[in-house]
PDB file of N, CA and C in Angstrom:
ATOM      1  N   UNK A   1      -2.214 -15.914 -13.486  1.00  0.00           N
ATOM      2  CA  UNK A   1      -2.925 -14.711 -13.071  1.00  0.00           C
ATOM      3  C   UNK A   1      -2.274 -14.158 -11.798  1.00  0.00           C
ATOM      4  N   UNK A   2      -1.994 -12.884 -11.544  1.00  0.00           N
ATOM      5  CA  UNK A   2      -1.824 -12.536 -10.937  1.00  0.00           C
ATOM      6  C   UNK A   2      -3.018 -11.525  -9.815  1.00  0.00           C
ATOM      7  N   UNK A   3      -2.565 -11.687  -8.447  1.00  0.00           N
ATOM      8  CA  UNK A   3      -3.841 -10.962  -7.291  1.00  0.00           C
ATOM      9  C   UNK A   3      -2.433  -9.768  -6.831  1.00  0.00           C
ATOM     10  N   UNK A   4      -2.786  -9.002  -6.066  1.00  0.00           N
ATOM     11  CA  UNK A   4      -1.957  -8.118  -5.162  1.00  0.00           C
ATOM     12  C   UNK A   4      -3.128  -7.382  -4.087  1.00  0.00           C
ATOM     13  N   UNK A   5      -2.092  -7.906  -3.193  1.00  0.00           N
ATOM     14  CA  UNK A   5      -2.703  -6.962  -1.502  1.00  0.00           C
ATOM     15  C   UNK A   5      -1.487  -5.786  -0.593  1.00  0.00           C
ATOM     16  N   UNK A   6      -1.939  -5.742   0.228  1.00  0.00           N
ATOM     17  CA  UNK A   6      -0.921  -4.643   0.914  1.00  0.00           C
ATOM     18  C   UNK A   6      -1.942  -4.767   2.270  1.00  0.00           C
ATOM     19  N   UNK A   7      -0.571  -4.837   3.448  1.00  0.00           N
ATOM     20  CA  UNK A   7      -1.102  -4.495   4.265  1.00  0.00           C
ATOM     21  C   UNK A   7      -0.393  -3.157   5.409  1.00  0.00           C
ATOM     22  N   UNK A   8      -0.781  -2.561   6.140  1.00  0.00           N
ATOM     23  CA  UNK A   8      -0.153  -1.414   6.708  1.00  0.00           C
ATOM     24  C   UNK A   8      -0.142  -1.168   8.004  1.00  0.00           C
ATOM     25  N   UNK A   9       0.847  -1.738   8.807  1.00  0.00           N
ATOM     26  CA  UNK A   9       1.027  -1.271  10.489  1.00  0.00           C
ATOM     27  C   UNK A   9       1.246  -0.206  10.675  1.00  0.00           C
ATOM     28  N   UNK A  10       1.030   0.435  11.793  1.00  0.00           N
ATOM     29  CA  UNK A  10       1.693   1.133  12.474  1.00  0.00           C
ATOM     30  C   UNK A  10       2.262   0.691  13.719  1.00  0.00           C
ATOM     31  N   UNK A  11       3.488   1.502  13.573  1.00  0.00           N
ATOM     32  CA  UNK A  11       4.435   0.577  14.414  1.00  0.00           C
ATOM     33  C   UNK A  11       4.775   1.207  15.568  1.00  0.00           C
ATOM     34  N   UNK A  12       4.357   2.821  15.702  1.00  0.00           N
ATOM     35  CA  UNK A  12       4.204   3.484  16.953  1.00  0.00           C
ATOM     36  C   UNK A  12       3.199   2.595  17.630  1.00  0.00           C
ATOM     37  N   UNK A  13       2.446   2.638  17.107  1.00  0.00           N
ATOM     38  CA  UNK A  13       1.025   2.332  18.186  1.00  0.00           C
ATOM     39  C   UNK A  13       0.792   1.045  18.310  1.00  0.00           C
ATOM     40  N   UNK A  14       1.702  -0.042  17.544  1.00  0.00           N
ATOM     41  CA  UNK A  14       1.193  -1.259  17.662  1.00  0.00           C
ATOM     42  C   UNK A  14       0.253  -2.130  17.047  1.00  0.00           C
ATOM     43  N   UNK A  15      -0.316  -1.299  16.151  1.00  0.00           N
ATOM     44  CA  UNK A  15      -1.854  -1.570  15.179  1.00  0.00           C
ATOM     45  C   UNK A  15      -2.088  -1.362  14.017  1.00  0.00           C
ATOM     46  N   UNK A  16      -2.780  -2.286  13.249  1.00  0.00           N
ATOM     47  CA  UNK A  16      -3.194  -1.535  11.965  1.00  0.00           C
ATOM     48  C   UNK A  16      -3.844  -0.267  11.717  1.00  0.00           C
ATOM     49  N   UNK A  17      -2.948  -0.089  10.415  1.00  0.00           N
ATOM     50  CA  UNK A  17      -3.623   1.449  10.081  1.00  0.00           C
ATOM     51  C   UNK A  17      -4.548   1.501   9.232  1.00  0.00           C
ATOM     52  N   UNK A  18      -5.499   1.956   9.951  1.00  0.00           N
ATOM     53  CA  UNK A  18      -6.976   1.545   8.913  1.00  0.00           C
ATOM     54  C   UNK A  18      -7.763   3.031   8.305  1.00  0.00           C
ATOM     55  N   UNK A  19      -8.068   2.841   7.081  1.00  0.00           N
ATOM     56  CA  UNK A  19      -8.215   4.076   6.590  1.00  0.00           C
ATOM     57  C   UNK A  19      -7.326   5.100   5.666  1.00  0.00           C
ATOM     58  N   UNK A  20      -6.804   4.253   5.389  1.00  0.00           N
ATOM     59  CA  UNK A  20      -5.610   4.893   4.722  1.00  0.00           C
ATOM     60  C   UNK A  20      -5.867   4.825   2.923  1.00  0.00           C
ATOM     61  N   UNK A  21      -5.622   5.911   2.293  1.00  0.00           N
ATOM     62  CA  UNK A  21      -6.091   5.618   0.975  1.00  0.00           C
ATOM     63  C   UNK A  21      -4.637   5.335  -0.262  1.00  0.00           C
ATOM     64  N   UNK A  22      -4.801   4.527  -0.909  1.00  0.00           N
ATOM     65  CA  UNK A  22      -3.723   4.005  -1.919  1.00  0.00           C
ATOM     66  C   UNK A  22      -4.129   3.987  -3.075  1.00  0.00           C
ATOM     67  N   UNK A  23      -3.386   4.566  -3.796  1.00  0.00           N
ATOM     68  CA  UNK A  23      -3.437   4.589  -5.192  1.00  0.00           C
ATOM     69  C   UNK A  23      -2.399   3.369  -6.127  1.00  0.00           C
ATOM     70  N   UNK A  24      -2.760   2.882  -6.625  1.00  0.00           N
ATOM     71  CA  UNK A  24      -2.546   1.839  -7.566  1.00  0.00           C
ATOM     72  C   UNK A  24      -2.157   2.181  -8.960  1.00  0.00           C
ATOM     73  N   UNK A  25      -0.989   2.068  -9.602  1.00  0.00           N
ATOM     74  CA  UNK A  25      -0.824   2.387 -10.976  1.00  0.00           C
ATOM     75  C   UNK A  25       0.164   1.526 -11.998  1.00  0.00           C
ATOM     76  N   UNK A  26      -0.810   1.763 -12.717  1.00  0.00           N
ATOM     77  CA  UNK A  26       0.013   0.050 -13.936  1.00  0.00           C
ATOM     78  C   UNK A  26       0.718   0.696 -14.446  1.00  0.00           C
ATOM     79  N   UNK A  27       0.660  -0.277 -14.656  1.00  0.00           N
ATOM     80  CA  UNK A  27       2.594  -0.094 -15.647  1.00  0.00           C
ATOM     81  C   UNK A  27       2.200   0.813 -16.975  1.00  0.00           C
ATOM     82  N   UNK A  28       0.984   0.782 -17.832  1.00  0.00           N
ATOM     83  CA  UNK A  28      -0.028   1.853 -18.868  1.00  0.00           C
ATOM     84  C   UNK A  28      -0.126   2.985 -18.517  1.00  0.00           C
ATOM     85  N   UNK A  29      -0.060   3.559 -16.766  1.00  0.00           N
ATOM     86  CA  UNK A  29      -0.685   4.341 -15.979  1.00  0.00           C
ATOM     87  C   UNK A  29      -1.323   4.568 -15.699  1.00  0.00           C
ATOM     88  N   UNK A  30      -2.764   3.346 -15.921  1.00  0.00           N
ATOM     89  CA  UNK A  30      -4.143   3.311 -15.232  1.00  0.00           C
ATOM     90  C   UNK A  30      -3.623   3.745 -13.416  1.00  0.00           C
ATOM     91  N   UNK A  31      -4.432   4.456 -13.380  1.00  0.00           N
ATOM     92  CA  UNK A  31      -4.512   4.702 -11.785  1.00  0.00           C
ATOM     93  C   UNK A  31      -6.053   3.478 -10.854  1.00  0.00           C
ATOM     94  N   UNK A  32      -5.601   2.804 -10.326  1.00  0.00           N
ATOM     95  CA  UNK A  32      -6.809   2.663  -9.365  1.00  0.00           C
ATOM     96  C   UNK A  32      -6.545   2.611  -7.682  1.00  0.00           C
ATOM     97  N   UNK A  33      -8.077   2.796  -7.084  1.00  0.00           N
ATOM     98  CA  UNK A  33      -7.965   3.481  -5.859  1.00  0.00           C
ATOM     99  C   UNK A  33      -8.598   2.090  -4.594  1.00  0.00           C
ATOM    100  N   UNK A  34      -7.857   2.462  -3.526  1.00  0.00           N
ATOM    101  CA  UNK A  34      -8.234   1.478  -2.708  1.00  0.00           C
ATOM    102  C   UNK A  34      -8.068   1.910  -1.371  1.00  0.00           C
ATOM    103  N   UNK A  35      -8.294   1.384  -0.267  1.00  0.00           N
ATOM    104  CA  UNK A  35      -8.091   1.686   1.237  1.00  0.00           C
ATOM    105  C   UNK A  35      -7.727   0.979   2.003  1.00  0.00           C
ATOM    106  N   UNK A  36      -7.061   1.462   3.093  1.00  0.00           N
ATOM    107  CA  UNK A  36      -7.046  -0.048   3.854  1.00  0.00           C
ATOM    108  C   UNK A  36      -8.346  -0.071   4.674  1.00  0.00           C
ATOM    109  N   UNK A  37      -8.772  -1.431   4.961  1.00  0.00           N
ATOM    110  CA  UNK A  37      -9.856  -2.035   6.151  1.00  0.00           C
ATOM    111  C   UNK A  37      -9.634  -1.482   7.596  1.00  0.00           C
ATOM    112  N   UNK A  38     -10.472  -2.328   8.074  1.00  0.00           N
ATOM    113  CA  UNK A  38     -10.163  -2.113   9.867  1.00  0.00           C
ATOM    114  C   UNK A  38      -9.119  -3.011  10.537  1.00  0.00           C
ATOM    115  N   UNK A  39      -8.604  -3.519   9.382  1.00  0.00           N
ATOM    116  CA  UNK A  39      -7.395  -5.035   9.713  1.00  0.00           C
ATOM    117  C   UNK A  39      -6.029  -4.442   9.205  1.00  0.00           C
ATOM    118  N   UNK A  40      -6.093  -2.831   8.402  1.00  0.00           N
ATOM    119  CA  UNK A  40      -5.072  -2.313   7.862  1.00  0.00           C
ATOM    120  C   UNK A  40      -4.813  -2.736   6.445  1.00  0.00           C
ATOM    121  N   UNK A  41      -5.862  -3.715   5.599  1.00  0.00           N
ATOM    122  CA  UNK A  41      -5.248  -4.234   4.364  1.00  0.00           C
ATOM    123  C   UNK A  41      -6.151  -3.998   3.526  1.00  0.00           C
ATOM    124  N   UNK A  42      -5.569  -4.115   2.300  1.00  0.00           N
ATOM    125  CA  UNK A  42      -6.430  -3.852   0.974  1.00  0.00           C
ATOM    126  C   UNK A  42      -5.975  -4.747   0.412  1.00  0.00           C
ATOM    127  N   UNK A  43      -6.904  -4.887  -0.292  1.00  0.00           N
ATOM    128  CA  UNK A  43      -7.050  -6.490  -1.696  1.00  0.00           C
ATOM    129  C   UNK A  43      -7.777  -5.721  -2.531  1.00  0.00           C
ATOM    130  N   UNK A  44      -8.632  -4.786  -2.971  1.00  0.00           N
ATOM    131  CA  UNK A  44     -10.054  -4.575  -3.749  1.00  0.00           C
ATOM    132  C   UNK A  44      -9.402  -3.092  -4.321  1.00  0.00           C
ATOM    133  N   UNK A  45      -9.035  -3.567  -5.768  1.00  0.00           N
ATOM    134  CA  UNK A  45      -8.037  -2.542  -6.579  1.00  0.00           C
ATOM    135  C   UNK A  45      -9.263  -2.022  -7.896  1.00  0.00           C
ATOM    136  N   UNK A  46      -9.979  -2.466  -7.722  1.00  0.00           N
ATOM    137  CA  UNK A  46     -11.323  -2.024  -8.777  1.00  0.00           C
ATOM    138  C   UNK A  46     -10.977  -3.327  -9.813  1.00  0.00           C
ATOM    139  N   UNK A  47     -10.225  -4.196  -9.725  1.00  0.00           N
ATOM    140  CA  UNK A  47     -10.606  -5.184 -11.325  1.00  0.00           C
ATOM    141  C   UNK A  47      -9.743  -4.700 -12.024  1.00  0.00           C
ATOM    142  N   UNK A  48      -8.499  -4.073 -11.794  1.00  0.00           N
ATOM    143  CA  UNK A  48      -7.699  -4.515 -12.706  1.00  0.00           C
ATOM    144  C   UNK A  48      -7.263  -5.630 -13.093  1.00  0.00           C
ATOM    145  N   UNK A  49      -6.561  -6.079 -14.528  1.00  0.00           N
ATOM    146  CA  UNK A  49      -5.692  -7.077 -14.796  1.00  0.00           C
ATOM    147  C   UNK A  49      -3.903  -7.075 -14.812  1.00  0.00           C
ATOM    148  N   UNK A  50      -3.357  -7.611 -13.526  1.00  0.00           N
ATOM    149  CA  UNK A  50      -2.233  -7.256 -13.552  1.00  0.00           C
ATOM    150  C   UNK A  50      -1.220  -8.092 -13.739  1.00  0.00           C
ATOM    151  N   UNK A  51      -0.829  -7.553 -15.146  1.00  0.00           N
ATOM    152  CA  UNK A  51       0.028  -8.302 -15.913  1.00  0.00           C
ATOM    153  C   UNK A  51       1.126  -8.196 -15.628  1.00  0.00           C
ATOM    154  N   UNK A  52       1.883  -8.684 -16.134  1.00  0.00           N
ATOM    155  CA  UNK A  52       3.939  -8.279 -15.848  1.00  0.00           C
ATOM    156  C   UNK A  52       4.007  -6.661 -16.167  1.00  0.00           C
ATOM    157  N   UNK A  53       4.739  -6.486 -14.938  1.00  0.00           N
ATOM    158  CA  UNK A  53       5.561  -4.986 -15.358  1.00  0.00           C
ATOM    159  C   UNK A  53       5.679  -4.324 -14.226  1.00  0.00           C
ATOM    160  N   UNK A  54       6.368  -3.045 -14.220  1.00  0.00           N
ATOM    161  CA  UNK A  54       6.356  -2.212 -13.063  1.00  0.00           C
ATOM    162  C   UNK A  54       5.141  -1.863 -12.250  1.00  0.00           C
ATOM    163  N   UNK A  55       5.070  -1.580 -11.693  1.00  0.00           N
ATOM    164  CA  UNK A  55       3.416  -0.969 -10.534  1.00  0.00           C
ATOM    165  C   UNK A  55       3.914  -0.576  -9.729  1.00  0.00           C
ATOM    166  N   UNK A  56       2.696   0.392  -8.874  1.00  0.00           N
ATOM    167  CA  UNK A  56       3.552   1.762  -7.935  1.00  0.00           C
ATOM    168  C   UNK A  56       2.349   1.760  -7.413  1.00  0.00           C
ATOM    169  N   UNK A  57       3.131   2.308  -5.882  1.00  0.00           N
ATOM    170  CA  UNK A  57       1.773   2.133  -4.634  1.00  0.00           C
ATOM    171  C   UNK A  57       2.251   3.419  -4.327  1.00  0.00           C
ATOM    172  N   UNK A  58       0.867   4.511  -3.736  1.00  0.00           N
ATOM    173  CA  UNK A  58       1.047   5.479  -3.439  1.00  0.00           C
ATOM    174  C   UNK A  58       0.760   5.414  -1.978  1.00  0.00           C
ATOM    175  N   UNK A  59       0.474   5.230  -1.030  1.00  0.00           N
ATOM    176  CA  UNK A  59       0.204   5.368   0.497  1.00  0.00           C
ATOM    177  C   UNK A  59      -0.118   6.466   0.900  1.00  0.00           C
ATOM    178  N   UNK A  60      -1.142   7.524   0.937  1.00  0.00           N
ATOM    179  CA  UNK A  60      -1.493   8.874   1.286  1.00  0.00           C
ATOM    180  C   UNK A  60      -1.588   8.470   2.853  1.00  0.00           C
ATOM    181  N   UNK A  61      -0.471   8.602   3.505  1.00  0.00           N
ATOM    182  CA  UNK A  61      -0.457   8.063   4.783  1.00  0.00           C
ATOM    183  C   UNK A  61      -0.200   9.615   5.615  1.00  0.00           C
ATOM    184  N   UNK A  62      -0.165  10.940   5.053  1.00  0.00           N
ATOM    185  CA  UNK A  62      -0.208  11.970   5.988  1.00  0.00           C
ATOM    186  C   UNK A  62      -1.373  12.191   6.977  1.00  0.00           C
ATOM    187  N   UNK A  63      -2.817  12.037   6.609  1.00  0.00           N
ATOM    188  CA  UNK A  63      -3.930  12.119   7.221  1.00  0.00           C
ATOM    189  C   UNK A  63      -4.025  11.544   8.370  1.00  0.00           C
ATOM    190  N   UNK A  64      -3.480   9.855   7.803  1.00  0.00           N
ATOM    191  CA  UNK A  64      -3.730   8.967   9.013  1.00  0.00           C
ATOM    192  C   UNK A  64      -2.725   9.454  10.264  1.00  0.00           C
ATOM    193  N   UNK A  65      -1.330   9.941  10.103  1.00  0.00           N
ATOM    194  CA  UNK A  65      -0.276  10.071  10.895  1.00  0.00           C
ATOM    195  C   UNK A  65      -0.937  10.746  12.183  1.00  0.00           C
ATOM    196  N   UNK A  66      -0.923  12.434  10.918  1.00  0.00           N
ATOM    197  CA  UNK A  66      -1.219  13.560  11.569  1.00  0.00           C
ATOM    198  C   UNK A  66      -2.328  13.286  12.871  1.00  0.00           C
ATOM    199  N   UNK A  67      -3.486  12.684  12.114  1.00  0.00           N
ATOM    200  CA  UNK A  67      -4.507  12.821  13.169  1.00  0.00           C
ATOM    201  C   UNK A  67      -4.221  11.790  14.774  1.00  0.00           C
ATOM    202  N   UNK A  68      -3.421  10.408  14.145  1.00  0.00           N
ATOM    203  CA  UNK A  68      -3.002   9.467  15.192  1.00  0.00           C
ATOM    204  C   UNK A  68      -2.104   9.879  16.050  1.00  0.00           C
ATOM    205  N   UNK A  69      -0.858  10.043  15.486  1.00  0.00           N
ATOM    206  CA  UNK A  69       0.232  10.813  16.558  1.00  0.00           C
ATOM    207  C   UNK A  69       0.774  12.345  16.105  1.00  0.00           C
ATOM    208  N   UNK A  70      -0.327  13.663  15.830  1.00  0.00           N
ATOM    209  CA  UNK A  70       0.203  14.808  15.766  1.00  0.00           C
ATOM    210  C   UNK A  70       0.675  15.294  15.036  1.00  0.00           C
ATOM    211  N   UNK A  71       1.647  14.155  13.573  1.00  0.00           N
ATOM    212  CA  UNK A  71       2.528  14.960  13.083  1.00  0.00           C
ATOM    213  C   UNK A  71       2.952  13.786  12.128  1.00  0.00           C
ATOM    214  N   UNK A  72       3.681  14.221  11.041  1.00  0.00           N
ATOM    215  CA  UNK A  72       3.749  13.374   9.994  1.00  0.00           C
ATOM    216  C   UNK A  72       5.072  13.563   9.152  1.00  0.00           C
ATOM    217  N   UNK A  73       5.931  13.242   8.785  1.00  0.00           N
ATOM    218  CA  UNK A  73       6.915  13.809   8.070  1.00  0.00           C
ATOM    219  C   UNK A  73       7.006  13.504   6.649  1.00  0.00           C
ATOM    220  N   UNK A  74       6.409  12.495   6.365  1.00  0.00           N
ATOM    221  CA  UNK A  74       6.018  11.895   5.150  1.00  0.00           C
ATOM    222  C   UNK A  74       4.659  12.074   4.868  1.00  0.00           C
ATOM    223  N   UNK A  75       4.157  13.095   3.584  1.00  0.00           N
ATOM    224  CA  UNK A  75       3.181  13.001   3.156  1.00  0.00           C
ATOM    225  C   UNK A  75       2.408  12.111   2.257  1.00  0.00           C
ATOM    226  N   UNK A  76       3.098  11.276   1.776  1.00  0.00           N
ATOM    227  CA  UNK A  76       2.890   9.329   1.346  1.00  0.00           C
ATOM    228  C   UNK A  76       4.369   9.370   1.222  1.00  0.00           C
ATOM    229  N   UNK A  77       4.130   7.658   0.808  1.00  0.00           N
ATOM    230  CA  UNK A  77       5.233   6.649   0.893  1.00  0.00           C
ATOM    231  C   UNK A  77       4.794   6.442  -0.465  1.00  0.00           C
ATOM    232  N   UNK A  78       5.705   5.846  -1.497  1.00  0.00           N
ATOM    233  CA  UNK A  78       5.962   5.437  -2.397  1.00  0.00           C
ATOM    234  C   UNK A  78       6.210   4.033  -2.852  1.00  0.00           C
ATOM    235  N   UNK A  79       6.123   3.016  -3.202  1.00  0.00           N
ATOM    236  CA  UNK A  79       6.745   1.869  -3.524  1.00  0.00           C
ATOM    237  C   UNK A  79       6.579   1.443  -4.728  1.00  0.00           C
ATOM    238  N   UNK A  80       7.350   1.006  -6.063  1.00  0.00           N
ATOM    239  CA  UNK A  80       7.722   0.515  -7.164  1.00  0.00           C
ATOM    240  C   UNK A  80       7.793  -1.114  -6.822  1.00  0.00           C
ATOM    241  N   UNK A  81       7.394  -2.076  -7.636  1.00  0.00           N
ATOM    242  CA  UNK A  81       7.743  -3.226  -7.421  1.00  0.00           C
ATOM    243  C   UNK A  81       7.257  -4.002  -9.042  1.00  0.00           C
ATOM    244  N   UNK A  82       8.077  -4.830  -9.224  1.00  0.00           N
ATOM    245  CA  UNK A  82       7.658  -5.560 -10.813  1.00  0.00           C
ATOM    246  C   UNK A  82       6.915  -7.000 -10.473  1.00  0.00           C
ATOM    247  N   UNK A  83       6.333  -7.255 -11.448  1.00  0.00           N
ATOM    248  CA  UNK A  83       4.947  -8.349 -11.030  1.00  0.00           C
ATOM    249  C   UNK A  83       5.803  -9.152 -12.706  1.00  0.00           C
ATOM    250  N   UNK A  84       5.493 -10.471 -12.145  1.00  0.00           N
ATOM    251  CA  UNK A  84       6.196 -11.425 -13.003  1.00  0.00           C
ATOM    252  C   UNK A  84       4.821 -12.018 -14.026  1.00  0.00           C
ATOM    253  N   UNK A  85       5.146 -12.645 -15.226  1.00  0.00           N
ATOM    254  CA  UNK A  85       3.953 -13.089 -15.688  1.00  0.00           C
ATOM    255  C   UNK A  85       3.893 -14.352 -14.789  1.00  0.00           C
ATOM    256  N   UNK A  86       2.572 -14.625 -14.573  1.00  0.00           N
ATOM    257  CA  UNK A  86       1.766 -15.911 -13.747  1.00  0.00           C
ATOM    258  C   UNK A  86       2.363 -15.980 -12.562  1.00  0.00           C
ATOM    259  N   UNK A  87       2.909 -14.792 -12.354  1.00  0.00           N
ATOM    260  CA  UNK A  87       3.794 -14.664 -10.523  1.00  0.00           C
ATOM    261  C   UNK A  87       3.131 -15.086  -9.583  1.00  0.00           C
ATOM    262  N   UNK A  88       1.949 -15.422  -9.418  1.00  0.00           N
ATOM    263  CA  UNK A  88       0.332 -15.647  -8.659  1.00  0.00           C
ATOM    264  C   UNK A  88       0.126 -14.320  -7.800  1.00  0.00           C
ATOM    265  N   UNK A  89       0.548 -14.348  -6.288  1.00  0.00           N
ATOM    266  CA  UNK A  89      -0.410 -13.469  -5.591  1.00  0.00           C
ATOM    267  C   UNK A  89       1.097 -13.047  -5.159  1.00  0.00           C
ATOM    268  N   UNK A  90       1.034 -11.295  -5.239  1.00  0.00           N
ATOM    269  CA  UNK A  90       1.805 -10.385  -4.497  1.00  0.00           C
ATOM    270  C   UNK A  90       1.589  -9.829  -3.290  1.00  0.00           C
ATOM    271  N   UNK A  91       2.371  -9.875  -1.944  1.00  0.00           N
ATOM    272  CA  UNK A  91       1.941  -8.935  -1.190  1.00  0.00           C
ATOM    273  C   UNK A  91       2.500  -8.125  -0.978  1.00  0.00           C
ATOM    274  N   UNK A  92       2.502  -6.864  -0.807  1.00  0.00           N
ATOM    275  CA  UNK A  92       3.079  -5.528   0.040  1.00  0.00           C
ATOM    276  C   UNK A  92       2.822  -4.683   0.807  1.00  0.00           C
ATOM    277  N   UNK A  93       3.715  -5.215   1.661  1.00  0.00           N
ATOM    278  CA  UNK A  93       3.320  -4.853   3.236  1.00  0.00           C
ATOM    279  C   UNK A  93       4.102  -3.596   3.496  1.00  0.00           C
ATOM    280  N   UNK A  94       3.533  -2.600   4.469  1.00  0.00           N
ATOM    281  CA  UNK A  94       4.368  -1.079   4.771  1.00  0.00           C
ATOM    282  C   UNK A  94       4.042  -0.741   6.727  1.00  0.00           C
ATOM    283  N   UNK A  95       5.217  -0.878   6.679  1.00  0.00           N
ATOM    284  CA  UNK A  95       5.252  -0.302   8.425  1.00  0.00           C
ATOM    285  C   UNK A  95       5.498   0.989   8.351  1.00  0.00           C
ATOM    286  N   UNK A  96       4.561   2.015   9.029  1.00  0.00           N
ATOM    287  CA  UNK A  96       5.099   3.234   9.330  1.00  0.00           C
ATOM    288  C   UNK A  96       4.602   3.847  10.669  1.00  0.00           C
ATOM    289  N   UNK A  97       5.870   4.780  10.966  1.00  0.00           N
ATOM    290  CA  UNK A  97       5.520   5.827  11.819  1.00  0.00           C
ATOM    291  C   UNK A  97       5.535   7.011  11.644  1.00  0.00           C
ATOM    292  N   UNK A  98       4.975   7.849  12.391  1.00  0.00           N
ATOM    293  CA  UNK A  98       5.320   9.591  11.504  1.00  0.00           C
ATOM    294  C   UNK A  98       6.603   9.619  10.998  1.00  0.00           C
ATOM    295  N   UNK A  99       8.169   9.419  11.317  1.00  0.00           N
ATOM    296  CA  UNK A  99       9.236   9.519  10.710  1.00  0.00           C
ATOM    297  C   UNK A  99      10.028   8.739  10.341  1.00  0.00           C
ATOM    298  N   UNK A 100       9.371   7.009   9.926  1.00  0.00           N
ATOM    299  CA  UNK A 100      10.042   6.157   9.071  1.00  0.00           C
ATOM    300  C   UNK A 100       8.979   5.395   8.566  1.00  0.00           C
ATOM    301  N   UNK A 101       9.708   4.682   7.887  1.00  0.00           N
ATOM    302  CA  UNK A 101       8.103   3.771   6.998  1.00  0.00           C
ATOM    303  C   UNK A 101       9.703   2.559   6.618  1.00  0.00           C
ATOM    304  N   UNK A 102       9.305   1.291   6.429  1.00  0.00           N
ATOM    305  CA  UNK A 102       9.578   0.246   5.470  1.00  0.00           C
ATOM    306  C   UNK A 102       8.592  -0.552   5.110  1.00  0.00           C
ATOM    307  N   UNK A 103       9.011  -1.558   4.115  1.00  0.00           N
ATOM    308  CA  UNK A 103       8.169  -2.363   3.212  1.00  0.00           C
ATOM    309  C   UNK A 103       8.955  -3.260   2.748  1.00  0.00           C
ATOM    310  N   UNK A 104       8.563  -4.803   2.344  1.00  0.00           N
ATOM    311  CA  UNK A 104       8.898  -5.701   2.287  1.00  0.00           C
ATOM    312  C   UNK A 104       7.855  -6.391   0.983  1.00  0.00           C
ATOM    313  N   UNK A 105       8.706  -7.845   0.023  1.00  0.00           N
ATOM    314  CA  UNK A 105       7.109  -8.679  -0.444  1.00  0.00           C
ATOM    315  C   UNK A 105       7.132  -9.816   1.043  1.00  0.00           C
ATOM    316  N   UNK A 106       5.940  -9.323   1.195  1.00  0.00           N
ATOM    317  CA  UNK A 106       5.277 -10.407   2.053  1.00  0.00           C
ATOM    318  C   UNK A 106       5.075 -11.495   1.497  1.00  0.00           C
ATOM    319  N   UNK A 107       3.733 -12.312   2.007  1.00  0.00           N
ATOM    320  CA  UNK A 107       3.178 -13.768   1.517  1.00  0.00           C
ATOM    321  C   UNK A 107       1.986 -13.421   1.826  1.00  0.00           C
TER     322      UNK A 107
END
């Protein structure tokens, strides 16, 4: 079985970015919706079952930018990543600032 989380710094300010809304989409193209916490992370994808295959994280991270530091250059971030059968637990983690973002699999 597979779990997946994400978590999201910001790396101007030093802190998690909390409030941020993500969209989730299977490899079928079920869409599901999630946020980050006050810790910057999401785990709680509505109950999907995520089997092997591609999946795509949307990061609607303009809101959070704009309102934190003014200005945003990226209106989300994007990430693709493939989930193995019985891979167990995925993480994906995203650092951003208004004018860069990376991402990594975490643990």
């Amino acid at each position: 079985m597979n779990t997946l989380s994400s978590h999201v710094l910001d790396t101007t300010a030093g802190c998690p970015a909390a409030g941020i809304p993500i969209t989730l989409t299977t490899p079928d193209g079920q869409s599901y919706e999630g946020m980050t916490d006050d810790d910057g992370r999401c785990k709680d994808w509505g109950q999907p079952t995520l089997d092997a295959g591609i999946y795509h994280l949307r990061f609607h991270c303009h809101g959070y930018l704009s309102t934190r530091h003014g200005n945003s250059f990226y209106p989300y971030v994007d990430i693709a990543f493939e989930l193995a059968d019985n891979g167990g637990h995925y993480h994906v983690p995203l650092l951003i600032s208004p004018f860069g973002f990376s991402s990594y699999r975490g643990s």
